[in-house]
C-alpha atoms as a PDB file:
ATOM      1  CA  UNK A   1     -17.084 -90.711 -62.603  1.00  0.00           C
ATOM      2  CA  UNK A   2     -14.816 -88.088 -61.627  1.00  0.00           C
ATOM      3  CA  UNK A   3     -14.720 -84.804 -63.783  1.00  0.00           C
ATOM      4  CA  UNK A   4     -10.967 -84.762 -65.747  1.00  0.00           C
ATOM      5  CA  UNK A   5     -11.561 -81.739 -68.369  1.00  0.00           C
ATOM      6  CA  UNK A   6      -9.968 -78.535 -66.696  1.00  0.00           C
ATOM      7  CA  UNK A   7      -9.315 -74.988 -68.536  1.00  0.00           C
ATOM      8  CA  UNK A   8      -6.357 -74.577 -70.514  1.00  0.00           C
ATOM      9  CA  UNK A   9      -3.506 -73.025 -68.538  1.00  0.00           C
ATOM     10  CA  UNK A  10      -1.974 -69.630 -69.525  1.00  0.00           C
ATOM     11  CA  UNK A  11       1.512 -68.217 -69.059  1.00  0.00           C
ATOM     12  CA  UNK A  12       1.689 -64.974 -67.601  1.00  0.00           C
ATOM     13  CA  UNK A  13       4.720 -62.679 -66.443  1.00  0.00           C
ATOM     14  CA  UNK A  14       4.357 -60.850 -63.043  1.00  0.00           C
ATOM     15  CA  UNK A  15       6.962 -58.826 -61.801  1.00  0.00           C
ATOM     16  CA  UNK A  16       9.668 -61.027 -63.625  1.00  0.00           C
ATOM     17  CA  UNK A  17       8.079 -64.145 -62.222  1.00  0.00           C
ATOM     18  CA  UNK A  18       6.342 -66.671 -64.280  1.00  0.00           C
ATOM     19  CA  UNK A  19       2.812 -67.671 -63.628  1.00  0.00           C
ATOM     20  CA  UNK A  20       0.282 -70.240 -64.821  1.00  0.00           C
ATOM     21  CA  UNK A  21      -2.915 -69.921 -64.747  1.00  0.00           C
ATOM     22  CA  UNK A  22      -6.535 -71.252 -65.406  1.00  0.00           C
ATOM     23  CA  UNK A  23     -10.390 -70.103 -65.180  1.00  0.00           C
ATOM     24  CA  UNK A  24     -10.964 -72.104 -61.922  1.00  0.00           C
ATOM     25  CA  UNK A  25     -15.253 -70.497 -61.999  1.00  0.00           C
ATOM     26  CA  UNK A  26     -17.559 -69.312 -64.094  1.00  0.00           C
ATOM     27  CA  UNK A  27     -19.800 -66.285 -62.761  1.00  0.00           C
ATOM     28  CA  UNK A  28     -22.822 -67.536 -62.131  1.00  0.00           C
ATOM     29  CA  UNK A  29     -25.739 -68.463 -59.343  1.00  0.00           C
ATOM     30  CA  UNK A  30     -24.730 -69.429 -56.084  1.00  0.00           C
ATOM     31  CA  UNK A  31     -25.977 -72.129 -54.420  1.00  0.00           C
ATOM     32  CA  UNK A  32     -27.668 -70.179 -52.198  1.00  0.00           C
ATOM     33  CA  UNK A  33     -30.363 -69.039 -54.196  1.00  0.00           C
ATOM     34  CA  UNK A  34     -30.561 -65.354 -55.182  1.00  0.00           C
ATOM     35  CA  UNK A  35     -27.200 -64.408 -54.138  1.00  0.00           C
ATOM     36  CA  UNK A  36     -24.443 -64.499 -57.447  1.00  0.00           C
ATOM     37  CA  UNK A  37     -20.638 -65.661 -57.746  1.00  0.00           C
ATOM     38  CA  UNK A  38     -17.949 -63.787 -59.635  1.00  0.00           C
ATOM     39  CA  UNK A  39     -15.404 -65.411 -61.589  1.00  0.00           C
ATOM     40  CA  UNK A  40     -12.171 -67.027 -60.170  1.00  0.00           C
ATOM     41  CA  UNK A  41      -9.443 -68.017 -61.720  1.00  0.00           C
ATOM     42  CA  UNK A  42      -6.406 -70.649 -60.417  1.00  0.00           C
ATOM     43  CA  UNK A  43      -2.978 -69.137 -59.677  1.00  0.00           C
ATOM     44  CA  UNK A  44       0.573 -71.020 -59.412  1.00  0.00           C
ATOM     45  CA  UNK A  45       4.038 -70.533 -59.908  1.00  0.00           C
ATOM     46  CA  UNK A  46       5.341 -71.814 -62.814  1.00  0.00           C
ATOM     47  CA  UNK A  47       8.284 -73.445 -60.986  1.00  0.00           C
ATOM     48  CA  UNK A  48       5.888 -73.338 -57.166  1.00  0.00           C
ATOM     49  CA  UNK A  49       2.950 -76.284 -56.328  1.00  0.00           C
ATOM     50  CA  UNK A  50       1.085 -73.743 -54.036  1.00  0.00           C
ATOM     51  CA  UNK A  51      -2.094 -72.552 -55.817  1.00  0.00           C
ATOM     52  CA  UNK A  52      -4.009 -69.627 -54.885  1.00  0.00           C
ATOM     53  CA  UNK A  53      -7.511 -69.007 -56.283  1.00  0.00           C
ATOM     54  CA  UNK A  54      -8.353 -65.202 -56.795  1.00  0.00           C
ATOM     55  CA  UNK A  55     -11.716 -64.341 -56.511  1.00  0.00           C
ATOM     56  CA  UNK A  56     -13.517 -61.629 -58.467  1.00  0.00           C
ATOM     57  CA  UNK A  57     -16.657 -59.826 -57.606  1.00  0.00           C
ATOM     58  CA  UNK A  58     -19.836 -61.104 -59.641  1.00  0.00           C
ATOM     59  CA  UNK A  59     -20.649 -57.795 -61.931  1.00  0.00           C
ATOM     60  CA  UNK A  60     -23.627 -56.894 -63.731  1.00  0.00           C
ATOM     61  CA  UNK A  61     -26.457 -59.919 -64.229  1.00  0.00           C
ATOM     62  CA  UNK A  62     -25.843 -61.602 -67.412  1.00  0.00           C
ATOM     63  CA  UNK A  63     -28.413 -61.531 -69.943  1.00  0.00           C
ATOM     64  CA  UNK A  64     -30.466 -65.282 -70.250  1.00  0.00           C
ATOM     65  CA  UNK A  65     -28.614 -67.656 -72.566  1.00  0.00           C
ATOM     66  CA  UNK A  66     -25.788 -65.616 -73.000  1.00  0.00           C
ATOM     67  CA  UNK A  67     -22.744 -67.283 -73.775  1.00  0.00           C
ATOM     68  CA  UNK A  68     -20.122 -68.763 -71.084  1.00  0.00           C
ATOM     69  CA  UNK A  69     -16.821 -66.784 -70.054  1.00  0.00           C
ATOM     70  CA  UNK A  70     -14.127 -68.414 -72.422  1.00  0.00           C
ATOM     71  CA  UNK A  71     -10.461 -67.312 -70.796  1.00  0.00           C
ATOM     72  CA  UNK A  72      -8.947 -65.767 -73.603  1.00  0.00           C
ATOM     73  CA  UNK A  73     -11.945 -63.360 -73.051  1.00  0.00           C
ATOM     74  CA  UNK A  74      -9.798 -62.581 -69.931  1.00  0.00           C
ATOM     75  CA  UNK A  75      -7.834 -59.208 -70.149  1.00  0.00           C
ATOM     76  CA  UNK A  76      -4.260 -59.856 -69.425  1.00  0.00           C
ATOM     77  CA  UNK A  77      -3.207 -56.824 -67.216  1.00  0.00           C
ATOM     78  CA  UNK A  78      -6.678 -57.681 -65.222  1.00  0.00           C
ATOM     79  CA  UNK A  79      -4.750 -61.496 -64.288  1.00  0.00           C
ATOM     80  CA  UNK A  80      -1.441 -59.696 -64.070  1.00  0.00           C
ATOM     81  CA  UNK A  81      -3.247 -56.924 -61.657  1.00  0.00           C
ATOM     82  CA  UNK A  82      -4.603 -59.888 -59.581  1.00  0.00           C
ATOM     83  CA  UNK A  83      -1.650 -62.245 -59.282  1.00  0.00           C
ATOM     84  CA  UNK A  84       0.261 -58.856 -58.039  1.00  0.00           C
ATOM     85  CA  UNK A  85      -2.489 -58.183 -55.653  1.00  0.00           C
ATOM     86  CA  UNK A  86      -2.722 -61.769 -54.130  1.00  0.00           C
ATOM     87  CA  UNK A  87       1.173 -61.421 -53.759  1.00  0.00           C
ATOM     88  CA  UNK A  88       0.673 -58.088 -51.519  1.00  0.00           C
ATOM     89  CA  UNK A  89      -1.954 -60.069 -49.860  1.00  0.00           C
ATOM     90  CA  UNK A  90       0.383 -62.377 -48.047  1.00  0.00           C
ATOM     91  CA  UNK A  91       0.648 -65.069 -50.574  1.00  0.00           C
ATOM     92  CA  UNK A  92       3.833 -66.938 -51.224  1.00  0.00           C
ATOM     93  CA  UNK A  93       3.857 -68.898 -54.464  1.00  0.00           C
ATOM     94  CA  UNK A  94       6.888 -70.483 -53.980  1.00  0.00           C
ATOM     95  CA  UNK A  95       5.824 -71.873 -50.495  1.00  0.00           C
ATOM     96  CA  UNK A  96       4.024 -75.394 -49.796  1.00  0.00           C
ATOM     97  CA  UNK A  97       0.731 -75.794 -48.029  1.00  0.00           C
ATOM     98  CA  UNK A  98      -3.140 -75.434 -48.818  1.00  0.00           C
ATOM     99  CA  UNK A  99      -4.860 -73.551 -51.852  1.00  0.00           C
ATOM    100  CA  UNK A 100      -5.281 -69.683 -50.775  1.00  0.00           C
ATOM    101  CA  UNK A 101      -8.521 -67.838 -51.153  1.00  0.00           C
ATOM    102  CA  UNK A 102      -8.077 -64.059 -51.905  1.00  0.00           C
ATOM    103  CA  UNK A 103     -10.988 -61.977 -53.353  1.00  0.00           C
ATOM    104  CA  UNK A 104     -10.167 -58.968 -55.342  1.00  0.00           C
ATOM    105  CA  UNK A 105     -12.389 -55.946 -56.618  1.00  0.00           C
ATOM    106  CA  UNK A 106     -13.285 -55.743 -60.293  1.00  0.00           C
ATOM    107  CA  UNK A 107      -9.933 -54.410 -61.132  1.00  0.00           C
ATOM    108  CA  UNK A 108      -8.232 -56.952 -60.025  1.00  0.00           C
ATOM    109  CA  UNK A 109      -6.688 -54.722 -57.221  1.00  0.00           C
END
């Protein structure tokens, strides 16, 4: 059965534009064995279809059984930081086409 649950979506204003967006991954354990997985979160337009998916680096080792990354955790200016950075990146929210990958530092620059 297929998985229907997703985050809640978020409004955000960048640069007069309205965004939505949603924690897309939780940091975590890659696949790959030893090797760890930031956060990433799910960008759109609020009028646009054209997702992009900004990826964050993976940050200090959480402790064992600490809780999971709820997104109001998320800081605000840290989403608005990364929206405006996967906008200088060559992303074009109101354009159609695939899901864009962009990975951002820490800051979200």
């Amino acid at each position: 059965m297929a998985r229907t649950k997703q985050s809640p979506e978020f409004q955000i204003e960048v640069g007069g534009e309205p965004y939505v967006w949603r924690l897309h991954r939780q940091p975590g354990w890659s696949s790959d064995g030893a090797e760890r997985h930031g956060m990433a979160i799910a960008v759109r337009h609020q009028e646009g279809q054209r997702e992009a998916v900004v990826e964050f680096p993976p940050g200090p080792q959480p402790r064992y059984g600490a809780p999971l990354l709820k997104p109001a955790q998320i800081a605000p200016e840290l989403v608005a930081r990364a929206i405006a950075s996967a906008v200088a990146a060559g992303w074009e929210p109101q354009s159609r086409g695939k899901t864009v990958a962009i990975v951002v530092d820490a800051s979200g620059g």
